[in-house]
N, C-alpha and C. Protein backbone atom coordinates (compact mmCIF):
# COMPACT_ATOMS: atom_id res chain seq x y z
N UNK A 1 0.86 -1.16 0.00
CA UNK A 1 0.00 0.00 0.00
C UNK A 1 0.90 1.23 0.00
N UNK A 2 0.44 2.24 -0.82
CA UNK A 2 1.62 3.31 -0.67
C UNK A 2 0.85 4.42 0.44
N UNK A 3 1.99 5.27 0.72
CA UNK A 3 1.98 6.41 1.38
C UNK A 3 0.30 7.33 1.38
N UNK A 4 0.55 7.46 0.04
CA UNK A 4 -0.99 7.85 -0.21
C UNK A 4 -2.35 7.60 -0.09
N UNK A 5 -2.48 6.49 -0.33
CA UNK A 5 -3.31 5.19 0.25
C UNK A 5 -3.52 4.99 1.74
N UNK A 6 -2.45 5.14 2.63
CA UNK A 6 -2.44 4.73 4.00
C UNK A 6 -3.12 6.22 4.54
N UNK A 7 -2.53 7.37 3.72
CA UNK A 7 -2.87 8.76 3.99
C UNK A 7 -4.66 9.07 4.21
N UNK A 8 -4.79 8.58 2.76
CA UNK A 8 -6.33 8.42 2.54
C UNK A 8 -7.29 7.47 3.41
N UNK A 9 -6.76 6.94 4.30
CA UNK A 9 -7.65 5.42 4.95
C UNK A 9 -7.32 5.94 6.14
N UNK A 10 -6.72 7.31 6.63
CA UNK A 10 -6.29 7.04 7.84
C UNK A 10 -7.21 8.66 7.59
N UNK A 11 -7.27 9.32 6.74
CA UNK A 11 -8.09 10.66 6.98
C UNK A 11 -10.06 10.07 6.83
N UNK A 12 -10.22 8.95 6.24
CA UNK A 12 -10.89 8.33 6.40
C UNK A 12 -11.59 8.00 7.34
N UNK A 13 -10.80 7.08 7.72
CA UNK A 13 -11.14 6.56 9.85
C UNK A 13 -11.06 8.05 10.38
N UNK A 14 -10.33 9.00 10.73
CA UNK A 14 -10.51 10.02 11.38
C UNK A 14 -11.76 10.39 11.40
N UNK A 15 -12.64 10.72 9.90
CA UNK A 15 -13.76 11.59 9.46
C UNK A 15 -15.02 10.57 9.82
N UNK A 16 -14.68 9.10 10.17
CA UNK A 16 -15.59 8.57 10.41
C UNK A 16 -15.71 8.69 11.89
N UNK A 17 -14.70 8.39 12.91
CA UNK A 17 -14.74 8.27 13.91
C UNK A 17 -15.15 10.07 14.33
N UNK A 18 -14.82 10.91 13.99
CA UNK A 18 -15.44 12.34 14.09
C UNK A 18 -17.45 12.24 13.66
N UNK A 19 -17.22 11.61 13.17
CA UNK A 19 -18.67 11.56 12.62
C UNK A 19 -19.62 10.96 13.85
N UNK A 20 -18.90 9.86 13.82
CA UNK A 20 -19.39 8.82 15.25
C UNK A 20 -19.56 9.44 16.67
N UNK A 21 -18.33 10.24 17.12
CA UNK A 21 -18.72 10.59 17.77
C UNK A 21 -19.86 12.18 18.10
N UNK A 22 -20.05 12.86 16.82
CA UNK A 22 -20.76 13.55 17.02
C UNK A 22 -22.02 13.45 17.09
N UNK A 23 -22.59 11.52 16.59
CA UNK A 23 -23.58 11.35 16.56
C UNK A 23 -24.28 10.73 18.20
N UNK A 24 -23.18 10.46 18.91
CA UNK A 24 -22.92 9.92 20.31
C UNK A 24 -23.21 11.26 21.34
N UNK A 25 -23.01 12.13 20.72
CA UNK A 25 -22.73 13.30 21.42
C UNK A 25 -23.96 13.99 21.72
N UNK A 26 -24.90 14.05 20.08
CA UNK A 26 -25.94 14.43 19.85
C UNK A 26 -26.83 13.59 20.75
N UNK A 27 -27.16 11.96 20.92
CA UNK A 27 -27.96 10.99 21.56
C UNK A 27 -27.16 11.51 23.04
N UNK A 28 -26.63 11.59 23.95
CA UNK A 28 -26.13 11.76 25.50
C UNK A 28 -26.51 12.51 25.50
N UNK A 29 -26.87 13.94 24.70
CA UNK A 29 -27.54 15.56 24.76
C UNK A 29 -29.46 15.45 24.94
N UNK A 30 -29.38 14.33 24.00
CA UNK A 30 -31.21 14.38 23.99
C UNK A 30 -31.46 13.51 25.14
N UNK A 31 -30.90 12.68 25.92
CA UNK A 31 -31.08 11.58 27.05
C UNK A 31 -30.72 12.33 27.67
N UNK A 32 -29.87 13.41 27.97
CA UNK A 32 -29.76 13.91 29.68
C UNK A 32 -30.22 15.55 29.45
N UNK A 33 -31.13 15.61 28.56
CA UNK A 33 -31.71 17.08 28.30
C UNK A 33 -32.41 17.31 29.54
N UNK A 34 -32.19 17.35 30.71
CA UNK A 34 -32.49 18.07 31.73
C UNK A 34 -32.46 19.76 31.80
N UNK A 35 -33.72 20.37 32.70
CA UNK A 35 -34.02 21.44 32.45
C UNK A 35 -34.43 21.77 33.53
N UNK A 36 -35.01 23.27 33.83
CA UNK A 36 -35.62 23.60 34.46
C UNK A 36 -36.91 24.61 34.42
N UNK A 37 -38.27 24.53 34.96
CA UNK A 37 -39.46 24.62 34.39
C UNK A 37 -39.85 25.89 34.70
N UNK A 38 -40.77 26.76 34.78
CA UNK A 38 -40.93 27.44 34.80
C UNK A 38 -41.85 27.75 36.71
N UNK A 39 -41.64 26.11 37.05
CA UNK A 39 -42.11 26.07 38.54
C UNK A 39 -40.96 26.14 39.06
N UNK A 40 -39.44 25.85 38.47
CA UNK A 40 -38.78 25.50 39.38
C UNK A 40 -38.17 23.97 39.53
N UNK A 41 -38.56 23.17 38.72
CA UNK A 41 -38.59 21.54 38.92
C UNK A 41 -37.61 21.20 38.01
N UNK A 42 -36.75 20.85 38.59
CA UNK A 42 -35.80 19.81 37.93
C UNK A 42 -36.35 18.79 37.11
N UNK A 43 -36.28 18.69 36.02
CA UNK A 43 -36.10 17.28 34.98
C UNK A 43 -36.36 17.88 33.42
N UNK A 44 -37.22 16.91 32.94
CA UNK A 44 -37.61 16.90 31.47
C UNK A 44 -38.69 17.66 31.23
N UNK A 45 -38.60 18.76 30.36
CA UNK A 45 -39.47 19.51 29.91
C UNK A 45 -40.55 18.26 28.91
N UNK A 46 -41.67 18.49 28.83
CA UNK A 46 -42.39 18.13 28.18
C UNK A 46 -43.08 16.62 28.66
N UNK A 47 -42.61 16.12 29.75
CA UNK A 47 -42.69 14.69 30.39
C UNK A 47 -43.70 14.49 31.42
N UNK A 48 -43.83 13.80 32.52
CA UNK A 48 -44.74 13.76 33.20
C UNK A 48 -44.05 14.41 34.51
N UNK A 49 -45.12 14.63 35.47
CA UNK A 49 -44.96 15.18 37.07
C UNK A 49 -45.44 13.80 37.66
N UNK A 50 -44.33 13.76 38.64
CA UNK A 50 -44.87 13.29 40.01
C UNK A 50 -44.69 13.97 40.97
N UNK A 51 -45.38 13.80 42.27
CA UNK A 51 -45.40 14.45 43.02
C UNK A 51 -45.82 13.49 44.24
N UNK A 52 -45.62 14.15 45.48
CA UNK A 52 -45.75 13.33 46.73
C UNK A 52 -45.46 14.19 48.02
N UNK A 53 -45.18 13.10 49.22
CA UNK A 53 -44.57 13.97 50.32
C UNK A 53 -43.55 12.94 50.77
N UNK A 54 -42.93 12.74 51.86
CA UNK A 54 -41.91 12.08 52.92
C UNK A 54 -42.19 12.38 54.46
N UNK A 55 -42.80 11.10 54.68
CA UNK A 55 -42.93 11.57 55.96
C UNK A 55 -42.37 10.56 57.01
N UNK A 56 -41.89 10.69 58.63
CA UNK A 56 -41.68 9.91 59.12
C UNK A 56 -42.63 9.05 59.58
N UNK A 57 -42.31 7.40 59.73
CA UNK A 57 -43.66 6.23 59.70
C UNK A 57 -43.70 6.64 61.41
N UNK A 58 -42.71 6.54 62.02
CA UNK A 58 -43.11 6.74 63.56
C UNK A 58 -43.84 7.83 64.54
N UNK A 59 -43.74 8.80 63.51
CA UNK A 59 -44.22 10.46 64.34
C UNK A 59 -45.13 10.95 62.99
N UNK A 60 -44.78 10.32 61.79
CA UNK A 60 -45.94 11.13 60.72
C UNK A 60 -45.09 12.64 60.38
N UNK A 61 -44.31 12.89 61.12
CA UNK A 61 -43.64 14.22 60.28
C UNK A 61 -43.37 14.23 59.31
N UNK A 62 -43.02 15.75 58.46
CA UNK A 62 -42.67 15.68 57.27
C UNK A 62 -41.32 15.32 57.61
N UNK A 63 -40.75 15.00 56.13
CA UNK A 63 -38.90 14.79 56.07
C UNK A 63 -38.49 15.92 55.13
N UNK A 64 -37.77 16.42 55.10
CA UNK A 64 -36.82 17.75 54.84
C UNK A 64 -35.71 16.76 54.22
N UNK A 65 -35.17 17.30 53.01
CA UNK A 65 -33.95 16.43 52.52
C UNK A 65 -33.65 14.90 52.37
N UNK A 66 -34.56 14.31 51.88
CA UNK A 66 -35.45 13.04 51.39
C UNK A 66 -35.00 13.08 49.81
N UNK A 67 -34.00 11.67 49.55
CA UNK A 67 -33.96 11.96 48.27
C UNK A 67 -34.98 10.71 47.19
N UNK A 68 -35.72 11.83 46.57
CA UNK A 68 -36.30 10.57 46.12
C UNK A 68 -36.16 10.50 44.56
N UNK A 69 -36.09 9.19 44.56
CA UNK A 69 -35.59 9.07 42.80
C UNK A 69 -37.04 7.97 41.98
N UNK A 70 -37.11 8.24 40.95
CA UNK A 70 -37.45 7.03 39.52
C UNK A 70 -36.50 6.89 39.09
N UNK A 71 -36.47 5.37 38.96
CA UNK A 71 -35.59 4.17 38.69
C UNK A 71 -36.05 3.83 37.53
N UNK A 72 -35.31 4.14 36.12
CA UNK A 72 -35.99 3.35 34.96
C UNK A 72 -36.07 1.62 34.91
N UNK A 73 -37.18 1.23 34.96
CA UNK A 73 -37.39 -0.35 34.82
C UNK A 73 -36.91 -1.04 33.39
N UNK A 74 -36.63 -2.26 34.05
CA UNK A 74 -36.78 -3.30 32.85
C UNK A 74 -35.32 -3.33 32.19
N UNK A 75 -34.11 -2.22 32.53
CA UNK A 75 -33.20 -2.06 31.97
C UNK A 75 -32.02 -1.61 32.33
N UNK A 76 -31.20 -2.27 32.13
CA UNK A 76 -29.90 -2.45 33.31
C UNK A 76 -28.48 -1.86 32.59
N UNK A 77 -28.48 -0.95 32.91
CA UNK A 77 -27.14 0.30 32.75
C UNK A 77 -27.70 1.37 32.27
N UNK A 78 -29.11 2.11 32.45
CA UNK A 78 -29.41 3.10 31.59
C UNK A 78 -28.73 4.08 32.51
N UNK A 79 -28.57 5.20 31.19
CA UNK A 79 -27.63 6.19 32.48
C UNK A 79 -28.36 7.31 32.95
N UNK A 80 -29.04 7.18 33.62
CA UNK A 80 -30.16 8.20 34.55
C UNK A 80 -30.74 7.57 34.97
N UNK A 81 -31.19 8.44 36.06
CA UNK A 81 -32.07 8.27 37.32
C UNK A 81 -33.44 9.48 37.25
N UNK A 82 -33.98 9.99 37.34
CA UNK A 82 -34.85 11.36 37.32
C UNK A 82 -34.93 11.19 39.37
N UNK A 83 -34.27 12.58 39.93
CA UNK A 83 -34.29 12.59 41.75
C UNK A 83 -34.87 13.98 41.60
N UNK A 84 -34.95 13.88 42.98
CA UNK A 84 -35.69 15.23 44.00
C UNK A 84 -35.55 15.49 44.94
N UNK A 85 -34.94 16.44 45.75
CA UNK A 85 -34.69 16.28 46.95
C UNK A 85 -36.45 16.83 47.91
N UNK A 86 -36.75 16.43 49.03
CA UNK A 86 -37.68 17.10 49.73
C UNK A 86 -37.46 18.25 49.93
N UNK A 87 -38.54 19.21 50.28
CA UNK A 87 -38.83 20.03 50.45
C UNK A 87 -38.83 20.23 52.28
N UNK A 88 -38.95 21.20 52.96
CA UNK A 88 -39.22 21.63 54.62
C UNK A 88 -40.59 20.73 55.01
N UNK A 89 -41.44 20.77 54.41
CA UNK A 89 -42.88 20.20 54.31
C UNK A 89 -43.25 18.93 53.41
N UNK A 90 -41.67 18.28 53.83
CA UNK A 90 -41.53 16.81 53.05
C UNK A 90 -42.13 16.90 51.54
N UNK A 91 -42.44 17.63 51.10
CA UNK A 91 -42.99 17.91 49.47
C UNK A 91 -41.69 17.13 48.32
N UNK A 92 -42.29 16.92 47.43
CA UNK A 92 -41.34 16.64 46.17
C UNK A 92 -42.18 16.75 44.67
N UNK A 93 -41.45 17.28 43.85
CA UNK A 93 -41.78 17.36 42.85
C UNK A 93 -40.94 16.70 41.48
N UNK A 94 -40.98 16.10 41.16
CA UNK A 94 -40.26 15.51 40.07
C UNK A 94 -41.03 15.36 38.60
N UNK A 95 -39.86 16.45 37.77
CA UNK A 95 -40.67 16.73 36.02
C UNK A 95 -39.50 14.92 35.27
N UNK A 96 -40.17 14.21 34.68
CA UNK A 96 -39.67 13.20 34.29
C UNK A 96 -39.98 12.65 32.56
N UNK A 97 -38.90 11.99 32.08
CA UNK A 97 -39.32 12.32 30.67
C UNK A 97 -39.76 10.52 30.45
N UNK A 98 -40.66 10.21 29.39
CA UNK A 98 -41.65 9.40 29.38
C UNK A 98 -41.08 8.25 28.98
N UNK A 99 -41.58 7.81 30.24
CA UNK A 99 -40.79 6.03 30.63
C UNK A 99 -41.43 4.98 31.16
N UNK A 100 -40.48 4.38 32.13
CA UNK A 100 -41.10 3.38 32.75
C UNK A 100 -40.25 3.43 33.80
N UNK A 101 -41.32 3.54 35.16
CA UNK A 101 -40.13 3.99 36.04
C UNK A 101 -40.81 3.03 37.53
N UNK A 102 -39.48 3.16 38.41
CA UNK A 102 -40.55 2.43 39.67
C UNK A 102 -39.89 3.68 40.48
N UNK A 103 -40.77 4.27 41.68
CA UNK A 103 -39.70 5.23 42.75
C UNK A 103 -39.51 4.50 44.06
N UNK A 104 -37.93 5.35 44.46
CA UNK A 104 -37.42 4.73 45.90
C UNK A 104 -37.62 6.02 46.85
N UNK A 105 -37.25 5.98 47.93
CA UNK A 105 -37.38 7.19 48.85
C UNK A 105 -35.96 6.96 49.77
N UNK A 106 -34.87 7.53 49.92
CA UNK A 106 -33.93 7.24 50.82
C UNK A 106 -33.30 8.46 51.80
N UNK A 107 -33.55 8.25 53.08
CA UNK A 107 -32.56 9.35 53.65
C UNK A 107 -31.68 8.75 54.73
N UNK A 108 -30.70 9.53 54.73
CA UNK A 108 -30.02 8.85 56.21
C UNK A 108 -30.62 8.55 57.43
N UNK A 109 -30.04 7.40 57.96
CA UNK A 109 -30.85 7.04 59.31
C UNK A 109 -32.20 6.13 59.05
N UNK A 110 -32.52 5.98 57.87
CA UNK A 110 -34.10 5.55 57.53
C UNK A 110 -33.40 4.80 56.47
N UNK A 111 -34.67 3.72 56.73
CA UNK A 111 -34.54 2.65 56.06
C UNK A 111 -35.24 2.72 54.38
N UNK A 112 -34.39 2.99 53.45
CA UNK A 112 -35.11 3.18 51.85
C UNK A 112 -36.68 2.83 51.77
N UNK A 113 -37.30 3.23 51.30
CA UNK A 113 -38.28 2.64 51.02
C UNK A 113 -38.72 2.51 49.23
N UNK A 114 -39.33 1.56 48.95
CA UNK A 114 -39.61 1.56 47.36
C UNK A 114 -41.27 2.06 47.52
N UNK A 115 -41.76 2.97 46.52
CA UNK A 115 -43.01 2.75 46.77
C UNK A 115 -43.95 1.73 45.95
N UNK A 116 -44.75 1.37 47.20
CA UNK A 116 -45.84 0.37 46.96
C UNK A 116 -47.25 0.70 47.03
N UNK A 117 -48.22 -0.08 46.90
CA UNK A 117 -49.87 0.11 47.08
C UNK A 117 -50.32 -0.93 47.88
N UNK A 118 -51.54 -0.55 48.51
CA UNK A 118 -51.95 -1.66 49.53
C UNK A 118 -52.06 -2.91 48.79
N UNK A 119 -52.44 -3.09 47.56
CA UNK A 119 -52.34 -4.21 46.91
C UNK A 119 -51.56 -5.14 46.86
N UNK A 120 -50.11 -4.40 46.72
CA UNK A 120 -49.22 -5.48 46.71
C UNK A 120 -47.98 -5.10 47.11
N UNK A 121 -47.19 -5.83 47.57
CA UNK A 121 -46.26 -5.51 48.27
C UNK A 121 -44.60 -5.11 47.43
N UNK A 122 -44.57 -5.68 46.07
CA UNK A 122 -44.21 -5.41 44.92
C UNK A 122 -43.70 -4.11 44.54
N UNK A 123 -42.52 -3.60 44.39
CA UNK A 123 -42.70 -2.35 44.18
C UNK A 123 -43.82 -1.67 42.71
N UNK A 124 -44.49 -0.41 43.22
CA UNK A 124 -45.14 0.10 41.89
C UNK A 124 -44.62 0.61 40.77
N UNK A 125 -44.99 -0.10 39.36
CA UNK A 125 -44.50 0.62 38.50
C UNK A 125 -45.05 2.01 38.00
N UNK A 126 -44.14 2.60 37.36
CA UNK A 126 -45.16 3.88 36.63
C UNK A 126 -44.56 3.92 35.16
N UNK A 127 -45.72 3.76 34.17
CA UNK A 127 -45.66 4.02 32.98
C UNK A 127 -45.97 4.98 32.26
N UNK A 128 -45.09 6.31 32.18
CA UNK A 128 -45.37 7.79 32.67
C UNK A 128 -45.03 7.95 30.57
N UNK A 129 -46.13 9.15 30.52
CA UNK A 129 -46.11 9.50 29.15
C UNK A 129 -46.43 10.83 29.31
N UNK A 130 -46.24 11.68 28.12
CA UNK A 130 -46.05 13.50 28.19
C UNK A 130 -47.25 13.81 28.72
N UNK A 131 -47.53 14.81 29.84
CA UNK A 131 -48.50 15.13 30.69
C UNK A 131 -49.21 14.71 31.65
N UNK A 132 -48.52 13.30 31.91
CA UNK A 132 -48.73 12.65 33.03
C UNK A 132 -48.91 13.46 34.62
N UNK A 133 -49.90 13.37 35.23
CA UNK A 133 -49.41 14.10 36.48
C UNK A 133 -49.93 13.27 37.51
N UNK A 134 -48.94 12.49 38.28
CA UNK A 134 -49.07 11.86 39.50
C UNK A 134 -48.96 12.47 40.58
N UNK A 135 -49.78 12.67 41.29
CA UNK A 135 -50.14 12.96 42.79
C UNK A 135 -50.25 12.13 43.81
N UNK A 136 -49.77 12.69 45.17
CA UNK A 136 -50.04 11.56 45.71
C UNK A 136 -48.85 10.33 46.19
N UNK A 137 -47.99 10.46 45.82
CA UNK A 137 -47.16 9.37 45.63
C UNK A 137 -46.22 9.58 47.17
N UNK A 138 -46.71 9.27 48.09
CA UNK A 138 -46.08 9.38 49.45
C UNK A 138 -45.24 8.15 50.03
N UNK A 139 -44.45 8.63 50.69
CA UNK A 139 -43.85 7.79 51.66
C UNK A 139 -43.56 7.68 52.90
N UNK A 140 -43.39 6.94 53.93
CA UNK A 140 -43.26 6.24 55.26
C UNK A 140 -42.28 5.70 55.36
N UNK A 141 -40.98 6.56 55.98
CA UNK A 141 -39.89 5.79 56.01
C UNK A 141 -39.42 5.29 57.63
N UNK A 142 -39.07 4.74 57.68
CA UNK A 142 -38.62 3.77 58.97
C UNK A 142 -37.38 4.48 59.33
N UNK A 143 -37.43 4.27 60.61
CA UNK A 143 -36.01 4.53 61.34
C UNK A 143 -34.86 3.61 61.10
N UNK A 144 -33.56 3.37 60.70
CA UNK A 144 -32.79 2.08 60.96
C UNK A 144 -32.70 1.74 62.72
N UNK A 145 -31.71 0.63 62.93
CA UNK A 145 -31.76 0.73 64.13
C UNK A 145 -30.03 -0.31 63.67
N UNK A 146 -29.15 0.63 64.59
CA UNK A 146 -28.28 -0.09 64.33
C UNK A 146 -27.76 -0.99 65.63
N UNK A 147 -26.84 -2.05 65.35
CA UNK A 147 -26.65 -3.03 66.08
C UNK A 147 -25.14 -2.87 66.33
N UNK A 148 -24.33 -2.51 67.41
CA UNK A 148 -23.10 -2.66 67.62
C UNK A 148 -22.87 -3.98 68.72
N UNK A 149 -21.99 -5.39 68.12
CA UNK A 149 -22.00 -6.46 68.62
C UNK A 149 -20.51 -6.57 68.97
N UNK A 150 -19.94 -6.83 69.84
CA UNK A 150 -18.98 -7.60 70.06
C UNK A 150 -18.80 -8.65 70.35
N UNK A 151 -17.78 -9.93 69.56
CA UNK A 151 -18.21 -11.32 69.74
C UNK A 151 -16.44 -11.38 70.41
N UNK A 152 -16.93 -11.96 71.14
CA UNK A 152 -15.28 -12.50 71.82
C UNK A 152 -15.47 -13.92 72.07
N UNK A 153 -14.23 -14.38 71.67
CA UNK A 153 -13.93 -15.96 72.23
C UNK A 153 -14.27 -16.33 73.15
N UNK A 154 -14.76 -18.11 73.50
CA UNK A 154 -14.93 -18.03 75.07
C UNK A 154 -13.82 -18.48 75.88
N UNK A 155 -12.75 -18.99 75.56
CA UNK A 155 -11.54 -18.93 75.84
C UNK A 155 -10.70 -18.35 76.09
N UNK A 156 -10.54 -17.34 76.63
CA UNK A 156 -9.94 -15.86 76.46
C UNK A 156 -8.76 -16.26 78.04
């Protein structure tokens, strides 16, 4: 192969791999097009709302700094999450773009919770499409309780 040839195959691969990645670039831009609304809400313009509160299961208070996320279902390495942190008055609002999602609720000291329905114990899915607006979507999180054990020999 001459000089010229190798020249040409190698400006080639460059213009392809330039190509490639601008098309990579373009798809990571439309998947993490996160925004912010004109309420204030973090996520996807044009997608669905959920909404809810956090409260503690033992006293019923609100939770303040409660992070709660949708978990896209069914699919394992997608790269997002759609979160929210609580509000003073355990509130959350989450703008989310149209999926399939299940939500968790986690804060320190408290035990995660997934949300469920009296029905079933299963976490709930949500199959959220543009203008979706879920209300309602609360949680009851548990205290942990931690265990400090020391095991000693009985031979000592």
């Amino acid at each position: 192969m001459t000089n010229r040839a190798r020249s040409g195959l190698s400006s080639f691969t460059v213009c392809i791999v330039a190509v490639l990645c601008l098309l990579l670039s373009a798809l990571v831009t439309s998947l993490a097009g996160v925004s912010a609304n004109q309420n204030g809400v973090a996520g996807q313009e044009g997608g669905a709302i959920v909404s809810g509160h956090v409260y503690r299961a033992d006293t019923g208070a609100p939770m303040a700094g409660t992070l709660v996320t949708l978990s896209p279902c069914y699919v394992n390495g997608v790269g997002w999450d759609e979160r929210a942190t609580s509000a003073a008055d355990g509130s959350y609002t989450i703008s989310a773009r149209q999926f399939c999602y299940s939500a968790t609720a986690s804060s320190l000291g408290f035990v995660p919770q997934d949300y469920v329905t009296a029905l079933s114990p299963m976490p709930k899915i949500f199959n959220l499409t543009s203008g979706d607006k879920l209300e309602n979507i609360d949680f009851h999180l548990s205290t942990t309780v931690l265990l400090n054990t020391n095991i000693f020999p009985t031979n000592m």
